[in-house]
C-alpha atoms as a PDB file:
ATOM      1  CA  UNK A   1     -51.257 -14.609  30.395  1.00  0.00           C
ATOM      2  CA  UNK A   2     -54.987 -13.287  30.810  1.00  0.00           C
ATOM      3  CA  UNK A   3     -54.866 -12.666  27.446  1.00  0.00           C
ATOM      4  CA  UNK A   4     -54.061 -16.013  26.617  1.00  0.00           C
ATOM      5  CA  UNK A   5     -56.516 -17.688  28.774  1.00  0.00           C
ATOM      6  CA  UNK A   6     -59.086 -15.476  27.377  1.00  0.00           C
ATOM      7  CA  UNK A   7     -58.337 -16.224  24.109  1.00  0.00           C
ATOM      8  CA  UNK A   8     -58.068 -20.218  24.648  1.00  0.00           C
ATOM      9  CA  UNK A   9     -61.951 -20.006  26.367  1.00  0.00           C
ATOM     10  CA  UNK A  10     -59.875 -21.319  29.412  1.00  0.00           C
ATOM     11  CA  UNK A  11     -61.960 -19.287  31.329  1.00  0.00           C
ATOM     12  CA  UNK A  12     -64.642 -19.672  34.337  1.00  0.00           C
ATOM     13  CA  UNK A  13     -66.700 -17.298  36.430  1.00  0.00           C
ATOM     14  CA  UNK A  14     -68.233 -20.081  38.007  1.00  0.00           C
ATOM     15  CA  UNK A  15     -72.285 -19.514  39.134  1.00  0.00           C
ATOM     16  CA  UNK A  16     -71.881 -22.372  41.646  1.00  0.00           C
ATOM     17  CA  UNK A  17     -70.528 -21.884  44.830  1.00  0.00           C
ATOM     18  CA  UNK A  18     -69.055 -25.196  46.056  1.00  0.00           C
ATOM     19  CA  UNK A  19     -69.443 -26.719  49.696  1.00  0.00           C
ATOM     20  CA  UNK A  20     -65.750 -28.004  50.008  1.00  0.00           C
ATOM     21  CA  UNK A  21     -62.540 -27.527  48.557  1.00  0.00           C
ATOM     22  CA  UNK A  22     -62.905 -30.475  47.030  1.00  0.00           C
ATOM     23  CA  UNK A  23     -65.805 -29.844  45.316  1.00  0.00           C
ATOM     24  CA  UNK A  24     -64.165 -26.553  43.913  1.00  0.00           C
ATOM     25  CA  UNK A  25     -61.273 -27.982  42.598  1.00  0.00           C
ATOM     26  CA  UNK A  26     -63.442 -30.255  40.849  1.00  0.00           C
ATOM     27  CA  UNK A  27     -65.392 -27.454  39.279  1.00  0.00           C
ATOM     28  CA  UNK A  28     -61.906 -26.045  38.533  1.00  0.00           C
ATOM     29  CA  UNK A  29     -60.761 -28.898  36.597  1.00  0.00           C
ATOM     30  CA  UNK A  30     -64.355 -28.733  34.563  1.00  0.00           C
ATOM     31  CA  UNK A  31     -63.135 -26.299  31.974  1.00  0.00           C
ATOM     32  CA  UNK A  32     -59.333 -28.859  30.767  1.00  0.00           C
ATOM     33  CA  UNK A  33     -61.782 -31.925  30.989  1.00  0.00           C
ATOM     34  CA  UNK A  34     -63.696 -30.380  28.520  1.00  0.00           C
ATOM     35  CA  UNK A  35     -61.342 -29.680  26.286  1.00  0.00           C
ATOM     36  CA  UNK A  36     -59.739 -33.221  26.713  1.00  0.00           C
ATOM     37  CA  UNK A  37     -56.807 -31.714  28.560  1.00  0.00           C
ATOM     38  CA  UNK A  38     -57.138 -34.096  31.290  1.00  0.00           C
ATOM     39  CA  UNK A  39     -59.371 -36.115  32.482  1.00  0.00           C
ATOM     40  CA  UNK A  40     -61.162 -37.387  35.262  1.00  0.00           C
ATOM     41  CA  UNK A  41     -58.155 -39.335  37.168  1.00  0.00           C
ATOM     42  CA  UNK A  42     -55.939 -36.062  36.817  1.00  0.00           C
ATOM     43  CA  UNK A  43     -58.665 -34.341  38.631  1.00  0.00           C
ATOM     44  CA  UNK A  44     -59.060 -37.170  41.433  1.00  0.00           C
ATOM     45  CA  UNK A  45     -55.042 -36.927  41.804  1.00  0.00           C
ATOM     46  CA  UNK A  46     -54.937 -33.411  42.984  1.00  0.00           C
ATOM     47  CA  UNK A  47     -57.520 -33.733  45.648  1.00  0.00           C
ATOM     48  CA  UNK A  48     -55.974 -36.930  46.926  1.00  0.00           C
ATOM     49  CA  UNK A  49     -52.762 -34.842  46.953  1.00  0.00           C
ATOM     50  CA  UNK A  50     -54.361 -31.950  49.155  1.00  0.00           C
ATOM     51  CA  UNK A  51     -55.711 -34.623  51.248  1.00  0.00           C
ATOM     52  CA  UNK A  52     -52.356 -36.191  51.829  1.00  0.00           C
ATOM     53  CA  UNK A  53     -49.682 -33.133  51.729  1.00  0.00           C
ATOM     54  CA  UNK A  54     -52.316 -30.445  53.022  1.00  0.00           C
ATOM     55  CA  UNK A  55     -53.232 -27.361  51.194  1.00  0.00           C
ATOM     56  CA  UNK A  56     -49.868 -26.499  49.471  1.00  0.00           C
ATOM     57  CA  UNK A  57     -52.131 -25.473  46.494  1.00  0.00           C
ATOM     58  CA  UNK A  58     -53.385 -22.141  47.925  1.00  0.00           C
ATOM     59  CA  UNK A  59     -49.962 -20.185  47.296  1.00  0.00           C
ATOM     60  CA  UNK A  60     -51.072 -16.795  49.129  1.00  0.00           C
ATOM     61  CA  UNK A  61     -54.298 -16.205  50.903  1.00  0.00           C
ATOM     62  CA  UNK A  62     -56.712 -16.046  48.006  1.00  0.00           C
ATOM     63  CA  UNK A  63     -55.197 -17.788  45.208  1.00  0.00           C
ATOM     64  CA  UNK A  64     -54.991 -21.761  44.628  1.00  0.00           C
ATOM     65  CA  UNK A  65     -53.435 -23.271  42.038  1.00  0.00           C
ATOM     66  CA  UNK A  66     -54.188 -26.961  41.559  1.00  0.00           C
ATOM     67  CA  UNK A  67     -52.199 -29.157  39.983  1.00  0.00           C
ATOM     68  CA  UNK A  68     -50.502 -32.462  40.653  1.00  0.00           C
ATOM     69  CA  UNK A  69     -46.940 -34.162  39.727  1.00  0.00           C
ATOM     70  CA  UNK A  70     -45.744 -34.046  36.608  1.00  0.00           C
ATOM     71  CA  UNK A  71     -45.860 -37.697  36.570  1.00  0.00           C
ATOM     72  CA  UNK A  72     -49.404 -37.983  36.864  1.00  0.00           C
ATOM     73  CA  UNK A  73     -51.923 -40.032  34.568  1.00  0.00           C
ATOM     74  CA  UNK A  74     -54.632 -38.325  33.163  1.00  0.00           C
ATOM     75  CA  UNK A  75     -53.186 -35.282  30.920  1.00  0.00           C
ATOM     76  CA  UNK A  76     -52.993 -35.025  27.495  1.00  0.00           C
ATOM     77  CA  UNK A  77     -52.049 -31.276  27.227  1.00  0.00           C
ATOM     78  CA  UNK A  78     -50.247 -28.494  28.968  1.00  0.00           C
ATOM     79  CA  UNK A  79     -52.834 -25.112  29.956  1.00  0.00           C
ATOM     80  CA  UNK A  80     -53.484 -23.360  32.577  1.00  0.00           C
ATOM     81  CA  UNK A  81     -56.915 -22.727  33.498  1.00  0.00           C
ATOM     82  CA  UNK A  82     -58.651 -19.735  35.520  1.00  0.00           C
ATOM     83  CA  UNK A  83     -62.124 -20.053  37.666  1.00  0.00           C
ATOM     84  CA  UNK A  84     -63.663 -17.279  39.890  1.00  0.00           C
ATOM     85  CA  UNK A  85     -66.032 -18.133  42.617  1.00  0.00           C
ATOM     86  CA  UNK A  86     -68.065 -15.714  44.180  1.00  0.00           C
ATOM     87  CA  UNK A  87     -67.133 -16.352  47.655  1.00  0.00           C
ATOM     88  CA  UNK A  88     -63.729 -17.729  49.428  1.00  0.00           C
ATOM     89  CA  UNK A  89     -63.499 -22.066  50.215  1.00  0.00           C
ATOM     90  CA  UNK A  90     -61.493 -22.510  52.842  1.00  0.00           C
ATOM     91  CA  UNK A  91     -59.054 -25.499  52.723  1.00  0.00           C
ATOM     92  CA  UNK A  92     -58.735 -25.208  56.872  1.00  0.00           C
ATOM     93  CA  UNK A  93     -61.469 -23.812  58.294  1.00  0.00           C
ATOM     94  CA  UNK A  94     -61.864 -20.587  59.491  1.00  0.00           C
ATOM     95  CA  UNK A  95     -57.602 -19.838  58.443  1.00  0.00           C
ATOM     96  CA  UNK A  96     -57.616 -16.879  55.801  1.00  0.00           C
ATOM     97  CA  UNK A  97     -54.425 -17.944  54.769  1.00  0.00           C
ATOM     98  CA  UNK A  98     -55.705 -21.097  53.098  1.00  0.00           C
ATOM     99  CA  UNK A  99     -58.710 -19.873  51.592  1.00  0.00           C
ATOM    100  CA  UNK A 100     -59.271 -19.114  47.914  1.00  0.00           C
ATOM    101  CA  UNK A 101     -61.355 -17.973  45.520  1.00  0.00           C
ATOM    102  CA  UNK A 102     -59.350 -17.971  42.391  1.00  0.00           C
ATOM    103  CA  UNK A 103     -58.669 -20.746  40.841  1.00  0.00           C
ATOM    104  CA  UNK A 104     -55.562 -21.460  38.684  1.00  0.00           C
ATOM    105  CA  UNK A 105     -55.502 -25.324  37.294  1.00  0.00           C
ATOM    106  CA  UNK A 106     -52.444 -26.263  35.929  1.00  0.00           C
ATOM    107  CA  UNK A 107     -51.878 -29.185  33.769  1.00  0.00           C
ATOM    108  CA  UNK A 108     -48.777 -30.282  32.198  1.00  0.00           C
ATOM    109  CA  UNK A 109     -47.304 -33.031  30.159  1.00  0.00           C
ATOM    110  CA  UNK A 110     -43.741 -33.201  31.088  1.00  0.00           C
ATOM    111  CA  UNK A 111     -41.743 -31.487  33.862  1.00  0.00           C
ATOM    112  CA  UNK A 112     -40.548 -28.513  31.344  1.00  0.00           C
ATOM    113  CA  UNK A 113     -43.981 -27.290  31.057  1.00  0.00           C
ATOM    114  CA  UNK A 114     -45.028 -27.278  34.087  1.00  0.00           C
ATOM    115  CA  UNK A 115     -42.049 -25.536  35.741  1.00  0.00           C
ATOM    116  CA  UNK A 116     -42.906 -22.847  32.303  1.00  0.00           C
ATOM    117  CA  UNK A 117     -46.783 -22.770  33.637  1.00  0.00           C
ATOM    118  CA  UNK A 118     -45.980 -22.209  37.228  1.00  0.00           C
ATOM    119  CA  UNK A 119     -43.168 -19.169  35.635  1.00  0.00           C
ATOM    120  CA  UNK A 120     -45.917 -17.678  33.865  1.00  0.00           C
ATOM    121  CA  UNK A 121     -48.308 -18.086  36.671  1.00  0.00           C
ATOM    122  CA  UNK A 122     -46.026 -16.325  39.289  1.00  0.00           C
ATOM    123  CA  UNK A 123     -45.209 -13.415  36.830  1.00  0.00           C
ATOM    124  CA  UNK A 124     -48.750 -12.911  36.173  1.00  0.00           C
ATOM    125  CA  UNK A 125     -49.767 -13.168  40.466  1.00  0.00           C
ATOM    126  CA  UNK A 126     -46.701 -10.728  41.198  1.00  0.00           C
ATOM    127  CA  UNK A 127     -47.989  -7.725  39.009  1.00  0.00           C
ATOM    128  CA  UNK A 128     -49.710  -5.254  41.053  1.00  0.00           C
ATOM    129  CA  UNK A 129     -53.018  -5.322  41.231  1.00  0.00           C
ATOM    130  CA  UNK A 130     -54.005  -8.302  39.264  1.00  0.00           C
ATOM    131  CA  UNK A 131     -54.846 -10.215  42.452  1.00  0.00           C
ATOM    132  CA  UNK A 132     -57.089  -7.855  43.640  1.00  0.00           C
ATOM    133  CA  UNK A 133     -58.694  -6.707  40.237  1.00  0.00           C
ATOM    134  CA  UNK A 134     -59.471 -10.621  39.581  1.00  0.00           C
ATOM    135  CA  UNK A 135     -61.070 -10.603  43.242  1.00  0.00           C
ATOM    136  CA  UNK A 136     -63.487  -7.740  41.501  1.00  0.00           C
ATOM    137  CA  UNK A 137     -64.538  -9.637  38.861  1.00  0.00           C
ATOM    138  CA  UNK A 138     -68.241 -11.165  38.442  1.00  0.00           C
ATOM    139  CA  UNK A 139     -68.497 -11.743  34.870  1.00  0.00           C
ATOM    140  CA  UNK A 140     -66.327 -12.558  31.395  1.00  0.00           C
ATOM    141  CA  UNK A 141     -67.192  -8.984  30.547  1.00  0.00           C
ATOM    142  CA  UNK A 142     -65.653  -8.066  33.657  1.00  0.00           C
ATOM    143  CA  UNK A 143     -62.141 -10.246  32.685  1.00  0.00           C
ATOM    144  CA  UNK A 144     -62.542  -8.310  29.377  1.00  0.00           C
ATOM    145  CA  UNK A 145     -62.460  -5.131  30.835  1.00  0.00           C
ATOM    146  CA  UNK A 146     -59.368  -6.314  32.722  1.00  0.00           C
ATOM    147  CA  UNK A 147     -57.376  -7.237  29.040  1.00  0.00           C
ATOM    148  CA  UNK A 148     -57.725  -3.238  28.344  1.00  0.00           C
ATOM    149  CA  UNK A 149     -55.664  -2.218  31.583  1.00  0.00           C
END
């Protein structure tokens, strides 16, 4: 899966550290806007749906994955996207288990594909290491590195 985010430029060490969560998953859902993968009400979904259901996105301390229903207007395309930030956004303050600082946006056009992303996402998150070694990383040159491993 690194591979294929790599090779699909889906792929952010972000040089802005955001104030909120809210700002961050913004800034997370920069990178499928771009590419016309969503848009802007996508984006606007999944924080309303932290603000209403809480911060089910961070899945372990560390690691968020954004992403809405599969019935939501606003995507065009199925990917999963990947942004770094330097330091950890808390979604509560001061609890370490809902902080993160890597970013995995998921957007998907029907509920097949994005049962498939989140499948590929956990396989990816449960290989040893990978959390940890993505933690490292300050640069794309760094996530290159990572593809040799």
């Amino acid at each position: 899966m690194l591979k294929y985010l790599h090779d699909h430029d889906l792929v952010r060490i972000s040089d802005r550290q955001p104030e909120n969560w809210e700002e961050a998953i913004r800034i997370s859902c920069e990178n499928l806007i771009d590419k016309g993968i969503i848009n802007e009400t996508y984006r606007e979904e999944v924080v309303a749906a932290v603000h209403n259901y809480g911060p089910y996105i961070v899945i372990v301390p560390g690691v968020a994955m954004p992403h809405s229903t599969d019935k939501s207007s606003g995507v065009f395309g199925t990917a999963i996207s990947f942004t770094k930030f330097k330091e950890k956004i808390y979604f509560e303050a001061g609890n370490e288990d809902k902080q993160a600082s890597l970013f995995f946006t998921l957007a998907a056009k029907n509920p097949d594909e994005h049962m498939t992303n989140i499948a590929n996402l956990s396989d990816l998150l449960m290989t040893d290491g990978v959390i940890e070694a993505l933690d490292k990383i300050t640069s794309i040159s760094d996530f290159e590195s990572l593809l040799q491993t």
